[in-house]
Protein backbone atom coordinates (compact mmCIF):
# COMPACT_ATOMS: atom_id res chain seq x y z
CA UNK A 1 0.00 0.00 0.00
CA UNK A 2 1.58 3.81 -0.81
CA UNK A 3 0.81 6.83 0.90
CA UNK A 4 -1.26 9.75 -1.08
CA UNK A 5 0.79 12.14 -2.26
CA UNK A 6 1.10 15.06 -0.44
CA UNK A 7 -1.47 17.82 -1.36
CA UNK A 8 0.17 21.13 -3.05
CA UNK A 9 -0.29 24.46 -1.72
CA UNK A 10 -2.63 25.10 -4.47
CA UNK A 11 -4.79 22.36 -3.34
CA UNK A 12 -4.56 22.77 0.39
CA UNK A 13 -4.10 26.53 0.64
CA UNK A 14 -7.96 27.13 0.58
CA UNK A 15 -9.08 24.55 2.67
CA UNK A 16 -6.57 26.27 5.35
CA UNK A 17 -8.00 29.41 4.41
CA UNK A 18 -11.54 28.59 6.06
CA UNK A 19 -9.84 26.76 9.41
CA UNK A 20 -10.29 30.43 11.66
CA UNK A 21 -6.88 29.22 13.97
CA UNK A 22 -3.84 27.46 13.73
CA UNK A 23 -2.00 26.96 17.20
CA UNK A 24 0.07 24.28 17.58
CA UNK A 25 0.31 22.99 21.27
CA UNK A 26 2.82 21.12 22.83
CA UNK A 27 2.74 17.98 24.82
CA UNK A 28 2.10 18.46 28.27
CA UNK A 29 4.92 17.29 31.24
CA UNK A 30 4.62 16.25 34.51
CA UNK A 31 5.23 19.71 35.92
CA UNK A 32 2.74 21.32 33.72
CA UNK A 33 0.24 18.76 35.07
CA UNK A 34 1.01 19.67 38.48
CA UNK A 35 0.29 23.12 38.90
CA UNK A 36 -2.23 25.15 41.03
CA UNK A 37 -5.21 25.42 38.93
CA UNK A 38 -6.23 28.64 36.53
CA UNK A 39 -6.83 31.80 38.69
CA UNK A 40 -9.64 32.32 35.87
CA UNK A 41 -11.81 29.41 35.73
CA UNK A 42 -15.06 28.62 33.09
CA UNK A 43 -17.86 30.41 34.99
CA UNK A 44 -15.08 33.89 34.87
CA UNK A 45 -14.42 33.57 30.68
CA UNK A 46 -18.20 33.21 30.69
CA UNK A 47 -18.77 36.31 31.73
CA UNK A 48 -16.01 38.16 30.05
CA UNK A 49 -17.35 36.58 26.29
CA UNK A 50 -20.71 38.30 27.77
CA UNK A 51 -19.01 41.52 28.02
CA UNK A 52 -17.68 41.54 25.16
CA UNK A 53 -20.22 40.23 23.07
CA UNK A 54 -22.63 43.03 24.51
CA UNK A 55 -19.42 45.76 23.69
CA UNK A 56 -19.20 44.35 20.05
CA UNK A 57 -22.96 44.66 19.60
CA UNK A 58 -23.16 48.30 21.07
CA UNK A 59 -20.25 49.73 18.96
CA UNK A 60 -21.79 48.27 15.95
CA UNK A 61 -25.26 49.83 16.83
CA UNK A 62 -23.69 52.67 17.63
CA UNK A 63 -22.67 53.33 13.78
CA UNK A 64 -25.84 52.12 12.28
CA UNK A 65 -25.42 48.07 11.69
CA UNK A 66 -27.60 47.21 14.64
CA UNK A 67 -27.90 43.79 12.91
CA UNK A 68 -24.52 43.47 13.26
CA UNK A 69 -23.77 41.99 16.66
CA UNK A 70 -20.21 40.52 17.07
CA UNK A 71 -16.94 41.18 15.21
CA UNK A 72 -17.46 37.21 13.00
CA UNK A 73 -20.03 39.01 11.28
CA UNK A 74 -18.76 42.59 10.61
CA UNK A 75 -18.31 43.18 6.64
CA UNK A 76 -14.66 43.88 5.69
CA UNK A 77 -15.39 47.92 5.50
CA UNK A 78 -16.69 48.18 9.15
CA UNK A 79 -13.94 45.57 10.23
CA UNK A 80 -11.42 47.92 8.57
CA UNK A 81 -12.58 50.67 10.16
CA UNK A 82 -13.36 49.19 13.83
CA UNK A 83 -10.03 47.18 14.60
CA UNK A 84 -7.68 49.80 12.31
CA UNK A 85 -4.01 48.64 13.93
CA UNK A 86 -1.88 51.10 15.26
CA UNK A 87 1.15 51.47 13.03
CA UNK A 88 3.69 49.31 14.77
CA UNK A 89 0.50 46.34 14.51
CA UNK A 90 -0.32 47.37 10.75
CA UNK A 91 3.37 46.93 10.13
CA UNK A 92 2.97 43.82 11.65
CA UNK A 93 0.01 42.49 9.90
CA UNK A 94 1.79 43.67 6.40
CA UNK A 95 4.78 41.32 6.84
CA UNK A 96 2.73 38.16 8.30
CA UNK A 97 0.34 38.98 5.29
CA UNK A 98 3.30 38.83 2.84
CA UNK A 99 4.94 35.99 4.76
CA UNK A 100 2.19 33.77 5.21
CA UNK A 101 0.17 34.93 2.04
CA UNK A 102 -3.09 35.58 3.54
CA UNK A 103 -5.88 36.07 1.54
CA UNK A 104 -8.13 38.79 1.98
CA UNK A 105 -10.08 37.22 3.68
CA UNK A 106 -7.56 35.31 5.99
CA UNK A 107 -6.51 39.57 6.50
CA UNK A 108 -10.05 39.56 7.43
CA UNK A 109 -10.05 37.13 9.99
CA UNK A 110 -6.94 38.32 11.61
CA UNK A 111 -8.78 42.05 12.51
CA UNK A 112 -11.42 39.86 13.91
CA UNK A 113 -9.72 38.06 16.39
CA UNK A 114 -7.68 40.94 17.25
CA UNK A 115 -10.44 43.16 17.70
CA UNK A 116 -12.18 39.78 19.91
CA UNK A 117 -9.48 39.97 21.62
CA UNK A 118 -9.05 43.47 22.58
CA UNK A 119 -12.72 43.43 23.71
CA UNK A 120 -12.58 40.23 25.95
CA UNK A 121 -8.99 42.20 27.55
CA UNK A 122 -10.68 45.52 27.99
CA UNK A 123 -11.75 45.71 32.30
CA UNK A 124 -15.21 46.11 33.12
CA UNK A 125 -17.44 48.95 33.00
């Protein structure tokens, strides 16, 4: 029996272009299995993905796309406009854009987990 042959970027670039995160995570060791548990456990995240779920869907209403509620549905234009990097992060973005060739809308999906991100970091109200 012989292996497939390995799929070409062509193939498998835009089946990687729809997977929203690519992490890789390493094996745990004894040590890592040892230590005191999270300070921030699953009923905290909870509420913090409530905060910022209600903070995406404010902003949005707040510039006329009330049926716009989180950042994963924001249209590119909006996106652009609502998670704009500063210029040391646009910088950023450009060169992992180039490096990794993103597609516009793997681009995309990189100002939506950033702005996600920023909302789930910012402190409460």
């Amino acid at each position: 029996m012989r292996a497939a042959p390995p799929l070409s970027d062509a193939a498998f670039g835009p089946v990687l272009d729809r997977i929203d995160l690519h992490i890789e995570v390493p094996a745990l060791t004894a040590a890592d299995l040892i230590l005191p548990p999270a300070a921030e456990g699953s009923r905290e995240v909870g509420e913090r993905v409530l905060r910022a779920r209600a903070r995406q869907a404010e902003r949005y209403a707040a510039i006329g796309l009330p049926h716009v509620r989180t950042n994963a549905t924001a249209q590119g234009a909006a996106l652009e406009e609502l998670a704009r990097p500063d210029a040391g992060g646009l910088a950023l973005l450009r060169d992992a854009t180039d490096a990794m060739r993103l597609t516009a809308r793997g681009y995309h999906r990189v100002l939506r987990v950033a702005r996600t991100l920023a909302d789930s970091m910012t402190p409460k109200r």
